[in-house]
Structure formats: structure tokens, C-alpha cells
N, C-alpha and C. Protein backbone atom coordinates (compact mmCIF):
# COMPACT_ATOMS: atom_id res chain seq x y z
N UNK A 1 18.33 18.63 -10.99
CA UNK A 1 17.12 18.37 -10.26
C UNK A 1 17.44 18.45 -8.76
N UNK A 2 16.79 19.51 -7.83
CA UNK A 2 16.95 19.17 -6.69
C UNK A 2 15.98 18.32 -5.94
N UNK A 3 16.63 17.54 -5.07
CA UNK A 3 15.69 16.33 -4.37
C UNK A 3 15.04 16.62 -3.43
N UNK A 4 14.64 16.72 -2.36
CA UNK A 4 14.02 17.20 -1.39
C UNK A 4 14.62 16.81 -0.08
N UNK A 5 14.88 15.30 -0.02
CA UNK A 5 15.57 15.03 0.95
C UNK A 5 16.76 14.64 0.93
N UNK A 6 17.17 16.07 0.09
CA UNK A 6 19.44 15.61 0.26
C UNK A 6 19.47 16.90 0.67
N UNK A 7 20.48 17.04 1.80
CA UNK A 7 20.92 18.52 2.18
C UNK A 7 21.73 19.02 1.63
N UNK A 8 22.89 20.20 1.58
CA UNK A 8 23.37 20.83 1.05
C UNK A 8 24.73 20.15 1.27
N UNK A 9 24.62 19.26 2.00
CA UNK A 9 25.58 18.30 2.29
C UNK A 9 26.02 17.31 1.14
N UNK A 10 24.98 16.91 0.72
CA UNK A 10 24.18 15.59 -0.12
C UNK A 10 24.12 14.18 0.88
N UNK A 11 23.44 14.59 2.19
CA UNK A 11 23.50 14.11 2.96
C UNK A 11 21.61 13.73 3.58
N UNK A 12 20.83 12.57 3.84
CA UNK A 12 19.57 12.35 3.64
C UNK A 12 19.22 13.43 4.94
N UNK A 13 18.15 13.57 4.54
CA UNK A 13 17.67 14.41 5.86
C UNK A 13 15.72 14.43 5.74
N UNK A 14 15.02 14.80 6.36
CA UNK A 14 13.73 14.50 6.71
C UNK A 14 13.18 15.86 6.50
N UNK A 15 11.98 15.99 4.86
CA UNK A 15 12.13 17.57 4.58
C UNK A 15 11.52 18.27 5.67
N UNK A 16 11.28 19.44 5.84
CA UNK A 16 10.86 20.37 7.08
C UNK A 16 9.12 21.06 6.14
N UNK A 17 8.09 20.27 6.84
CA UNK A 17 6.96 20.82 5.97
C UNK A 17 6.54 21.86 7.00
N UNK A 18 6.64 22.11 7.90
CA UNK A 18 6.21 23.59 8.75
C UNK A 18 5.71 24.27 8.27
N UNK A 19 6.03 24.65 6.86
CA UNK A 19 5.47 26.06 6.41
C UNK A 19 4.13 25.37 5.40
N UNK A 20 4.05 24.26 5.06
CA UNK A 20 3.13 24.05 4.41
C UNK A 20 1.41 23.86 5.45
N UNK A 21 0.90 23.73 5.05
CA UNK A 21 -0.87 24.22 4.92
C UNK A 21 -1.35 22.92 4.72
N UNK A 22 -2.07 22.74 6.27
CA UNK A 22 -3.10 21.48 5.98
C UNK A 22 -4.01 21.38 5.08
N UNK A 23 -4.06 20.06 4.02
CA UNK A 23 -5.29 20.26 3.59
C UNK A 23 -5.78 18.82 3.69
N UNK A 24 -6.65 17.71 3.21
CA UNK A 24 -6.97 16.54 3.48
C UNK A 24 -6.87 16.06 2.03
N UNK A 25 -6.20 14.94 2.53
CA UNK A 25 -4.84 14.07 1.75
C UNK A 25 -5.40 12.75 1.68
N UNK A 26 -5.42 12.11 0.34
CA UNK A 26 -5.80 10.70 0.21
C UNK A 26 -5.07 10.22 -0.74
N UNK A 27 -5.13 8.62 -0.67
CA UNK A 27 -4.47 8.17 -2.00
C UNK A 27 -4.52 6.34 -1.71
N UNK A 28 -4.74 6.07 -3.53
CA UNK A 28 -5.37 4.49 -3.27
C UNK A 28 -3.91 3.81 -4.01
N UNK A 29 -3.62 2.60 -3.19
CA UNK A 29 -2.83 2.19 -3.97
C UNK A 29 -3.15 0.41 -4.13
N UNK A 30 -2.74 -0.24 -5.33
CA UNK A 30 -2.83 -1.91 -5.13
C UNK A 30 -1.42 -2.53 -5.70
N UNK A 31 -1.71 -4.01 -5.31
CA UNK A 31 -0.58 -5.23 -5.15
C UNK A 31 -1.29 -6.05 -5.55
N UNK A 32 -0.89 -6.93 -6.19
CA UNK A 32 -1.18 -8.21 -6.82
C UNK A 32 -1.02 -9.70 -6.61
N UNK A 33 -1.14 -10.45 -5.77
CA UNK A 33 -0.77 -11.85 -6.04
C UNK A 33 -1.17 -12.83 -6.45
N UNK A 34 -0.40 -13.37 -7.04
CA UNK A 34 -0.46 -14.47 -8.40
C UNK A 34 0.05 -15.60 -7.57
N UNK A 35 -0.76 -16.82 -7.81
CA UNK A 35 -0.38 -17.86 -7.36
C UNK A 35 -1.24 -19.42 -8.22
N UNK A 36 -1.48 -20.24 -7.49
CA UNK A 36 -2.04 -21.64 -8.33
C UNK A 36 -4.07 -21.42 -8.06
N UNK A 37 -4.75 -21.99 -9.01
CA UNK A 37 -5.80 -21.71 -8.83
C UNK A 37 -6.34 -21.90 -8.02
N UNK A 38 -5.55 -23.32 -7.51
CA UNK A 38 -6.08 -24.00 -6.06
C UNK A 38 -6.25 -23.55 -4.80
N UNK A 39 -5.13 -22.74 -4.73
CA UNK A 39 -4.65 -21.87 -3.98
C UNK A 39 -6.06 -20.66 -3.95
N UNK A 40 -6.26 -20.21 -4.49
CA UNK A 40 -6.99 -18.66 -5.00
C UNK A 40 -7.88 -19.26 -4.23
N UNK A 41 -8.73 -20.51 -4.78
CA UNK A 41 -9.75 -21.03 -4.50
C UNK A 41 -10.11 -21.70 -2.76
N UNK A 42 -9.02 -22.00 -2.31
CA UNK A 42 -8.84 -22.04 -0.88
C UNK A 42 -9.27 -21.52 0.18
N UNK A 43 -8.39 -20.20 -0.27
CA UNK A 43 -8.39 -19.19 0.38
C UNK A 43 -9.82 -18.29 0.44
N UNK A 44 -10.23 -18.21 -0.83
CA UNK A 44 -11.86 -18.24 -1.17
C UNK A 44 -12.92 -19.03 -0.04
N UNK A 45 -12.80 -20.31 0.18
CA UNK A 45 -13.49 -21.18 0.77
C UNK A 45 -13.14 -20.67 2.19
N UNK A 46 -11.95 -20.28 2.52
CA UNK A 46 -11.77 -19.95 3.71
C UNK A 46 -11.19 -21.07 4.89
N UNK A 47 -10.41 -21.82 3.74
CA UNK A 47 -9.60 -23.21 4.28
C UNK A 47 -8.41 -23.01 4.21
N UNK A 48 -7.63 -22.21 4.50
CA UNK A 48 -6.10 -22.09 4.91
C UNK A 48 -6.01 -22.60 6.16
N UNK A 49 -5.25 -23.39 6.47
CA UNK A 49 -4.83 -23.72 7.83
C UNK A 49 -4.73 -22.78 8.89
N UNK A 50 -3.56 -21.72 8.30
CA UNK A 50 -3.40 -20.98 9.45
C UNK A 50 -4.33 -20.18 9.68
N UNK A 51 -5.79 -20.07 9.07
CA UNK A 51 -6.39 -18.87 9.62
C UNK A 51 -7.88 -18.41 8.40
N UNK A 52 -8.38 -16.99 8.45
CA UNK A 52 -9.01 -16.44 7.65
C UNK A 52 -8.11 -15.55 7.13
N UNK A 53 -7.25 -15.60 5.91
CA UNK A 53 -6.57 -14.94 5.11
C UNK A 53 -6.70 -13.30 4.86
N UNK A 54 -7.98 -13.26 4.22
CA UNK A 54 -8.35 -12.17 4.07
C UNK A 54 -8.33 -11.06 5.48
N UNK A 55 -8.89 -12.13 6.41
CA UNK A 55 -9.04 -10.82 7.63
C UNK A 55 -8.08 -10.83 8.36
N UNK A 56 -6.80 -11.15 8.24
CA UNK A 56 -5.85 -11.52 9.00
C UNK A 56 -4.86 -10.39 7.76
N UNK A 57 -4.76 -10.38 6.85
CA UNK A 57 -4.04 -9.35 5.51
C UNK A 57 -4.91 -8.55 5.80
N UNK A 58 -6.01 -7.85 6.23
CA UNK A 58 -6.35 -6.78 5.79
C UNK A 58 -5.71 -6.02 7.17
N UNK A 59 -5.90 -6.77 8.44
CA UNK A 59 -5.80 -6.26 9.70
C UNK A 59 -3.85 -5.78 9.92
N UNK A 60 -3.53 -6.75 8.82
CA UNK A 60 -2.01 -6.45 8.91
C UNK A 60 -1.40 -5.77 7.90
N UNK A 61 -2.78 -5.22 6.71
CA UNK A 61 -2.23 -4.19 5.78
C UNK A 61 -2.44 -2.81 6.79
N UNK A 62 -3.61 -2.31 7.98
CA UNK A 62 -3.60 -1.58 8.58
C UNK A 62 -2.87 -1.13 9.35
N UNK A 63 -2.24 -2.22 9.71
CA UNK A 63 -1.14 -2.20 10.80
C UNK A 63 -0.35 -0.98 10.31
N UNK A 64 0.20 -1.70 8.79
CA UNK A 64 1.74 -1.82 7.87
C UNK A 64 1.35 -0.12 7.68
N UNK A 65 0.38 0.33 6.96
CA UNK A 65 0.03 1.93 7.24
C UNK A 65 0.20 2.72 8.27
N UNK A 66 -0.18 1.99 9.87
CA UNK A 66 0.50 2.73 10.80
C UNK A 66 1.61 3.02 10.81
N UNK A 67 2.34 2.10 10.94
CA UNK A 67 3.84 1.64 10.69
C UNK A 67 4.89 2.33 10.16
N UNK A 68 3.91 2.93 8.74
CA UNK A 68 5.10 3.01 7.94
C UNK A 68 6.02 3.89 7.94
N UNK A 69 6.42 4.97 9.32
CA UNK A 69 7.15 6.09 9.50
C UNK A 69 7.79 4.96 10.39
N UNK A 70 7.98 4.52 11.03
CA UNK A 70 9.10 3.34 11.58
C UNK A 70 9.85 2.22 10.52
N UNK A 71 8.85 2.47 9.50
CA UNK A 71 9.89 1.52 8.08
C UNK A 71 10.35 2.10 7.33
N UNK A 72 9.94 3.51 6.88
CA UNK A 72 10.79 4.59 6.18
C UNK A 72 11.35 5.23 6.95
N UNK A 73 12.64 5.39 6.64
CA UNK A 73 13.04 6.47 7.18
C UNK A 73 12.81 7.96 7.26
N UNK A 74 12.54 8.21 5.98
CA UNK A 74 12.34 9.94 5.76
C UNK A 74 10.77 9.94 5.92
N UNK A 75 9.90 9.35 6.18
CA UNK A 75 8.02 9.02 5.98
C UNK A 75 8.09 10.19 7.53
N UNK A 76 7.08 11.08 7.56
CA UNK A 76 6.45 11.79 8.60
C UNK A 76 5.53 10.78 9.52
N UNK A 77 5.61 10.86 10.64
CA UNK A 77 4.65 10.25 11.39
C UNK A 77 3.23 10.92 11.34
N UNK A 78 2.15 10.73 10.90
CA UNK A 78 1.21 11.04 9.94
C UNK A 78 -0.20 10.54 10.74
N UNK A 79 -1.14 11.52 11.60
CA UNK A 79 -2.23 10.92 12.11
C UNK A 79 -3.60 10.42 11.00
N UNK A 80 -3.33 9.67 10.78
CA UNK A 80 -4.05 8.74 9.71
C UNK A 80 -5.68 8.38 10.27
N UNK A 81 -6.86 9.61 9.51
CA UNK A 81 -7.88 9.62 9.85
C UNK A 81 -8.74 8.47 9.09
N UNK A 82 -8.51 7.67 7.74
CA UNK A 82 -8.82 6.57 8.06
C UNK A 82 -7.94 5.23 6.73
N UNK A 83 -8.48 3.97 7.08
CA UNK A 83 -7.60 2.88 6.06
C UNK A 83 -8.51 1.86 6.19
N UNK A 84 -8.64 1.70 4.74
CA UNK A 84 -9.29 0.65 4.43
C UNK A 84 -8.96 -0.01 3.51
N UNK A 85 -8.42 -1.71 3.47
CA UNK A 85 -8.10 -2.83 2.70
C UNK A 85 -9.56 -3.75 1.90
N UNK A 86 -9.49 -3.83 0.23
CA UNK A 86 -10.26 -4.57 0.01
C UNK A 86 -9.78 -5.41 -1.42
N UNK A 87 -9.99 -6.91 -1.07
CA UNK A 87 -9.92 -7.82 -1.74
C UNK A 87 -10.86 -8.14 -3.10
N UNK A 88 -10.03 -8.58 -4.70
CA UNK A 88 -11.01 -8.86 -5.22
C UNK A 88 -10.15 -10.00 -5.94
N UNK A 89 -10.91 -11.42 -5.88
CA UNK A 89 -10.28 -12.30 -6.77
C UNK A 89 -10.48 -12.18 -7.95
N UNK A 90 -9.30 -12.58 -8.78
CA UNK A 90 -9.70 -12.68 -10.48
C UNK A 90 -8.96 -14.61 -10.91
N UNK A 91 -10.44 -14.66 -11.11
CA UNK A 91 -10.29 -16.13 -11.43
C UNK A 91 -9.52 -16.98 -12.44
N UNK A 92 -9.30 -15.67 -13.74
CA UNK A 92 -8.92 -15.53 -14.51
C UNK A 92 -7.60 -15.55 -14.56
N UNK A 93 -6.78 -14.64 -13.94
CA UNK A 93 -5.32 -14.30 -13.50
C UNK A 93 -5.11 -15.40 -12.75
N UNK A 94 -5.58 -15.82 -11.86
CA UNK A 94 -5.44 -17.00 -10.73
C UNK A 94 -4.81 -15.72 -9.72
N UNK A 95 -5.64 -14.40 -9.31
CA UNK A 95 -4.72 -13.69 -8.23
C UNK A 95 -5.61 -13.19 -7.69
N UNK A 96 -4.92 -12.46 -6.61
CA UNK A 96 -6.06 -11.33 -5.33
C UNK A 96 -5.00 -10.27 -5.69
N UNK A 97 -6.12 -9.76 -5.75
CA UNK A 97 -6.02 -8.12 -6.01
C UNK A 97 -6.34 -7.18 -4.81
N UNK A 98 -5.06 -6.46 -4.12
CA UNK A 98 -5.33 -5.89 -3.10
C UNK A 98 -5.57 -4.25 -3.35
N UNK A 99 -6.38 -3.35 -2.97
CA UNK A 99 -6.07 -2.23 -2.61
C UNK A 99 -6.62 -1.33 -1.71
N UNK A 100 -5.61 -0.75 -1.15
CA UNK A 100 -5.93 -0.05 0.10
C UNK A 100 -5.82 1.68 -0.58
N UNK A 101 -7.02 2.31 0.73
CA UNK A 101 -7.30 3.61 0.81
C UNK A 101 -6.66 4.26 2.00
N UNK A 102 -5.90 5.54 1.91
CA UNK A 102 -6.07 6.06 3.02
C UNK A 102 -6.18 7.07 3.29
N UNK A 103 -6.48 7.90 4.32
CA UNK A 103 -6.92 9.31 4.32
C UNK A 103 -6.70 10.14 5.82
N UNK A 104 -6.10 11.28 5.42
CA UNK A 104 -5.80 12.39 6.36
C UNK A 104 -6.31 13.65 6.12
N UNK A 105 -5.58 14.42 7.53
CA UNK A 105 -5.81 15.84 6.88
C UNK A 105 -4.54 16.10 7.45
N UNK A 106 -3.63 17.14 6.78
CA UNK A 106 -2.44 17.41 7.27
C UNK A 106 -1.22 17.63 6.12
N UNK A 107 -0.22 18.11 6.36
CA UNK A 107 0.85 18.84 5.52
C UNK A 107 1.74 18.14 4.55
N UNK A 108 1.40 16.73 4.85
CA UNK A 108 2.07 15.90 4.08
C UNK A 108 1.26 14.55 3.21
N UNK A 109 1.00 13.96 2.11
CA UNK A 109 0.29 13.03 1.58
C UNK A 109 1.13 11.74 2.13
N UNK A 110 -0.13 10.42 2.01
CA UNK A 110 -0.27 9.49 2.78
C UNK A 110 -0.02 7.92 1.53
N UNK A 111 0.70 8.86 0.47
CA UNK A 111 1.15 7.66 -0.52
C UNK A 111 2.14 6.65 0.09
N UNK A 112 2.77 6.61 0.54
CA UNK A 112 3.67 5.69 1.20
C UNK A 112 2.71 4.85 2.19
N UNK A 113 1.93 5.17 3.01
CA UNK A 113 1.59 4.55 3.80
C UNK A 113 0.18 3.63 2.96
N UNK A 114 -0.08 4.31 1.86
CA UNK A 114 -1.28 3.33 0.86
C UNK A 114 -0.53 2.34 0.43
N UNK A 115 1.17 2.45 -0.10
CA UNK A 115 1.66 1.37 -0.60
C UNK A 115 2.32 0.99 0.56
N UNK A 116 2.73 0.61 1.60
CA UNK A 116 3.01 -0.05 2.77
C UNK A 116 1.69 -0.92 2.70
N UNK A 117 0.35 -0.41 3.21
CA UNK A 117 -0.43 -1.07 3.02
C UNK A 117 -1.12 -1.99 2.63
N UNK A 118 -0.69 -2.24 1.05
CA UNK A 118 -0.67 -3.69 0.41
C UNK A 118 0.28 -4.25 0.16
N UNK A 119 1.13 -3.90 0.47
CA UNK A 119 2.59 -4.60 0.69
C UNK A 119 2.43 -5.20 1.69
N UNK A 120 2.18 -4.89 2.64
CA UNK A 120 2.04 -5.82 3.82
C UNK A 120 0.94 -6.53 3.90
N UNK A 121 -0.63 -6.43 3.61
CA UNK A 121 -0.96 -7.16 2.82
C UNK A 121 -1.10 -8.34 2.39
N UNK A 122 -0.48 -7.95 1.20
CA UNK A 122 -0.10 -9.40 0.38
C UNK A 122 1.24 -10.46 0.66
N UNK A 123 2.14 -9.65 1.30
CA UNK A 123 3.17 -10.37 2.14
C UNK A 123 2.45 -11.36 3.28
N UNK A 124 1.28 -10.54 4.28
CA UNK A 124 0.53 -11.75 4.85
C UNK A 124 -0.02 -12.36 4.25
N UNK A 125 -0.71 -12.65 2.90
CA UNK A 125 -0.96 -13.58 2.21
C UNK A 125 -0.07 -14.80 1.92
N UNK A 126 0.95 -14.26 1.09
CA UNK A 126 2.00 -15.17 1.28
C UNK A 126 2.52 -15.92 2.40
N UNK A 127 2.53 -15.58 3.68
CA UNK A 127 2.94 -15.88 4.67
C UNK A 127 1.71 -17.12 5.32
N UNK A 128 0.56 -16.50 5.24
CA UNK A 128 -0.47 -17.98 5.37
C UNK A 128 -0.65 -18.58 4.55
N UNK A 129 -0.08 -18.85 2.98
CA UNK A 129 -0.46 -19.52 2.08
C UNK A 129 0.72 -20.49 1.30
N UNK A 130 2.01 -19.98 2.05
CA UNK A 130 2.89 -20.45 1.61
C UNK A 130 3.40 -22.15 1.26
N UNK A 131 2.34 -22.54 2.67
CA UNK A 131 2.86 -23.93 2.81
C UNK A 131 1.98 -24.95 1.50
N UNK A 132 1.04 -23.97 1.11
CA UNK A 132 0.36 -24.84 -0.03
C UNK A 132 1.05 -24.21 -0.97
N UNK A 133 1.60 -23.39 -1.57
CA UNK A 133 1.98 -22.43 -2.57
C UNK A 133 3.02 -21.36 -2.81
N UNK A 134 4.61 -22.53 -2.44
CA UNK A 134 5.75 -21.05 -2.20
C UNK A 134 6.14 -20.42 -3.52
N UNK A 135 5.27 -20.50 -4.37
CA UNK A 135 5.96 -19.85 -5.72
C UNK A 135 4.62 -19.02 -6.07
N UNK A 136 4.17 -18.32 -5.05
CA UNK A 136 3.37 -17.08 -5.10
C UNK A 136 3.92 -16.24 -5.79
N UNK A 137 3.69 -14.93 -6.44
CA UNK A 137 4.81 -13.54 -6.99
C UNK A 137 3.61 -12.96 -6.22
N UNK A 138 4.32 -11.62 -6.06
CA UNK A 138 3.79 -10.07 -5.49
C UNK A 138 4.22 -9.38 -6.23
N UNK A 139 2.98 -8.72 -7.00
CA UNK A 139 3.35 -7.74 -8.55
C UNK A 139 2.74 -6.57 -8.35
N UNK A 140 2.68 -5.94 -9.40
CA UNK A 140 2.10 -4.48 -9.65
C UNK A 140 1.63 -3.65 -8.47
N UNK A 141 2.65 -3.60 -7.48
CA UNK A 141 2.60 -2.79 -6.16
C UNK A 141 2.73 -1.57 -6.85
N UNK A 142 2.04 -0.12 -6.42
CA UNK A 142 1.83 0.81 -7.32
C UNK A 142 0.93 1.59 -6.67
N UNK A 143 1.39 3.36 -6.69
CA UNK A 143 -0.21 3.92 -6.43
C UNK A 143 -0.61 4.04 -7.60
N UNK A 144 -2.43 4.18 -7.55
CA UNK A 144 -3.19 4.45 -8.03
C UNK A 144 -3.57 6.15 -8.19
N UNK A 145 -4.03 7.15 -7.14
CA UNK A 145 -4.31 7.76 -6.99
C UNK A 145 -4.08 8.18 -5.88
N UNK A 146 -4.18 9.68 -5.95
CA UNK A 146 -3.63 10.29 -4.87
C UNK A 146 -4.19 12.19 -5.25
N UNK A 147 -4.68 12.55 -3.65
CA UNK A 147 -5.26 14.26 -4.39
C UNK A 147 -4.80 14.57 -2.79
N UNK A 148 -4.87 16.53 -3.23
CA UNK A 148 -4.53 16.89 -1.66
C UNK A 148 -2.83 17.55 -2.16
N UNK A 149 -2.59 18.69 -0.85
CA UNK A 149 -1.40 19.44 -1.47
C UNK A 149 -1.45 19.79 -2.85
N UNK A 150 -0.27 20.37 -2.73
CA UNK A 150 0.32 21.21 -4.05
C UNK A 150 0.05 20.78 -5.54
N UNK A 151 0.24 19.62 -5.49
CA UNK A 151 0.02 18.58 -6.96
C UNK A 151 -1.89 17.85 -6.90
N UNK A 152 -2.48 18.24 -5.93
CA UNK A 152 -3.56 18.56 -6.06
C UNK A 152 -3.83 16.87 -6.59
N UNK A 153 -5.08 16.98 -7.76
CA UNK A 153 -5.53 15.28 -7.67
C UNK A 153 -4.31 14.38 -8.99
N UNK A 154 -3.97 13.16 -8.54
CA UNK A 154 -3.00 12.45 -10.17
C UNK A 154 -3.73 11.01 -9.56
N UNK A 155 -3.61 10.84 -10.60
CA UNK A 155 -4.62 9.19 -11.08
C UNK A 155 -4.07 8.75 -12.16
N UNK A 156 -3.33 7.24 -11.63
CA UNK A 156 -2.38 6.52 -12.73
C UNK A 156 -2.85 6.15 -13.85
N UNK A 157 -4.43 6.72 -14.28
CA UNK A 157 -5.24 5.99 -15.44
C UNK A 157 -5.03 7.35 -16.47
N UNK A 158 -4.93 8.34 -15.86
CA UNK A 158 -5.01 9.54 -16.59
C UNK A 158 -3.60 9.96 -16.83
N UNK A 159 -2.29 9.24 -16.48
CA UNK A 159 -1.07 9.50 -16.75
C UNK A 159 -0.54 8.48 -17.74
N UNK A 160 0.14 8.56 -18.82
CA UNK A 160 0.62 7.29 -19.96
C UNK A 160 1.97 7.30 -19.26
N UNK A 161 2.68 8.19 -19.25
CA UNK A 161 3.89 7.93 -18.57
C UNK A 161 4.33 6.77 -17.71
N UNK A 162 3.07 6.57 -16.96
CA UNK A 162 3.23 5.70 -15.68
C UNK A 162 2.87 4.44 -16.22
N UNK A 163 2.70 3.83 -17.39
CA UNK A 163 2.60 2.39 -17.86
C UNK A 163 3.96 2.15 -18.20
């Protein structure tokens, strides 16, 4: 199997898309956190101490998308035409369910920067919620979907492999 970013060296390197062909690139990805009901419910009410949870994670899942060619190494710096974070509690699970969209046009897809996105995220969740709840988990970080370039549209519902 050749990798893309090992040189002939076997040495990492940053692939060269030059020759590839803009086309407009999207892809959704989500994160999970699981924590106490109380907790869920809190944060719901909009009584965390440190803040409004939700709008404080969504503003810092946007960030984490800018970002994410300064946290990957091999990630293209990528003009990111747009990102959007949205929350859904499940009362049931006792979790928030994050997932972010994002979208370009340009030579390279923007999957990394969808999962940066709720990774960071739900890490700010954790981070304002901790002091009521340090035995939070952060699960099923994962893309969803993704279309645009060569491999054109894949959607993790329509792949078995990916369970």
C-alpha cells in the first residue's frame, strides 16, 4: 500500500495537491459526551458556573476548525467557506451529541477540520463542566459524511465496514 504522506525516503512529508482540481468539499462529523444526568440537565438550564456551555463549545469548536492545520501537521491550510456546530441532548444516554459541518471549495477535503471541530467542542464541554462532573467520557468522535474530490460522496450509514 502506498501512503501518501511517506516519501521515498519513508520519511513524513505534506502531499503536493497542485495538480488536483477545485471542486467544493464538505463533510459532517460528531462526538459524544456522556456524563451524569444532572449534569446534562444543567447545562440544559444554562447553569454552569463558568458560562453558557453550548455557546462557548460551539464558538471553540469553530475556532478548533480554523486551527486545525497548526494541530496537524500534514492538514493543508484550507480557506474554510463555512462551519457550523449543533447540539442535541439525549436524555436517554445522559449525553450531548455534537456535530459539526464544514464546507469549502478547493483541492483538498475538510474531514479533519469537521473532526477537530467536535473534538474541541466537547473538550470545551468538559472543561466548563468538569467541576460538577470529572468522569465525563468523549466517545464516538467520527466522520459522518463527506462528498467532493475524487472519492466523490461516502456516508458512514451507507458503509458496514465502518461499524
Amino acid at each position: 500500500m502506498n501512503l501518501s504522506h511517506i516519501n521515498e525516503q519513508g520519511y513524513a512529508r505534506m502531499v503536493d495537491i497542485s495538480d488536483k482540481r477545485d471542486t467544493t468539499r464538505f463533510a459532517r462529523a460528531q462526538a459524544i459526551v456522556r456524563m451524569q444526568a444532572e449534569t446534562l440537565h444543567t447545562i440544559r438550564e444554562g447553569n454552569i458556573k463558568k458560562g453558557d456551555v453550548l455557546a462557548v463549545a460551539q464558538v471553540a469548536g469553530i475556532m478548533g476548525a480554523k486551527q486545525t492545520p497548526a494541530l496537524i501537521p500534514m492538514c493543508h491550510p484550507l480557506m474554510l467557506n463555512g462551519i457550523d456546530i449543533e447540539f442535541t441532548f439525549d436524555e436517554a444516554d445522559k449525553s450531548l451529541i455534537i456535530h459539526s459541518q464544514v464546507k469549502t471549495s478547493g483541492k483538498t477535503g475538510v474531514e479533519m477540520e469537521a473532526i477537530t471541530a467536535v473534538t474541541v467542542a466537547a473538550l470545551t464541554v468538559y472543561d466548563m463542566c468538569k467541576a460538577i462532573d470529572r468522569w465525563m467520557e468523549i466517545t464516538n468522535i467520527q466522520l459522518l459524511e463527506k462528498s467532493g474530490g475524487k472519492s466523490g460522496q461516502l456516508n458512514r450509514a451507507d458503509n458496514k465496514e465502518a461499524d
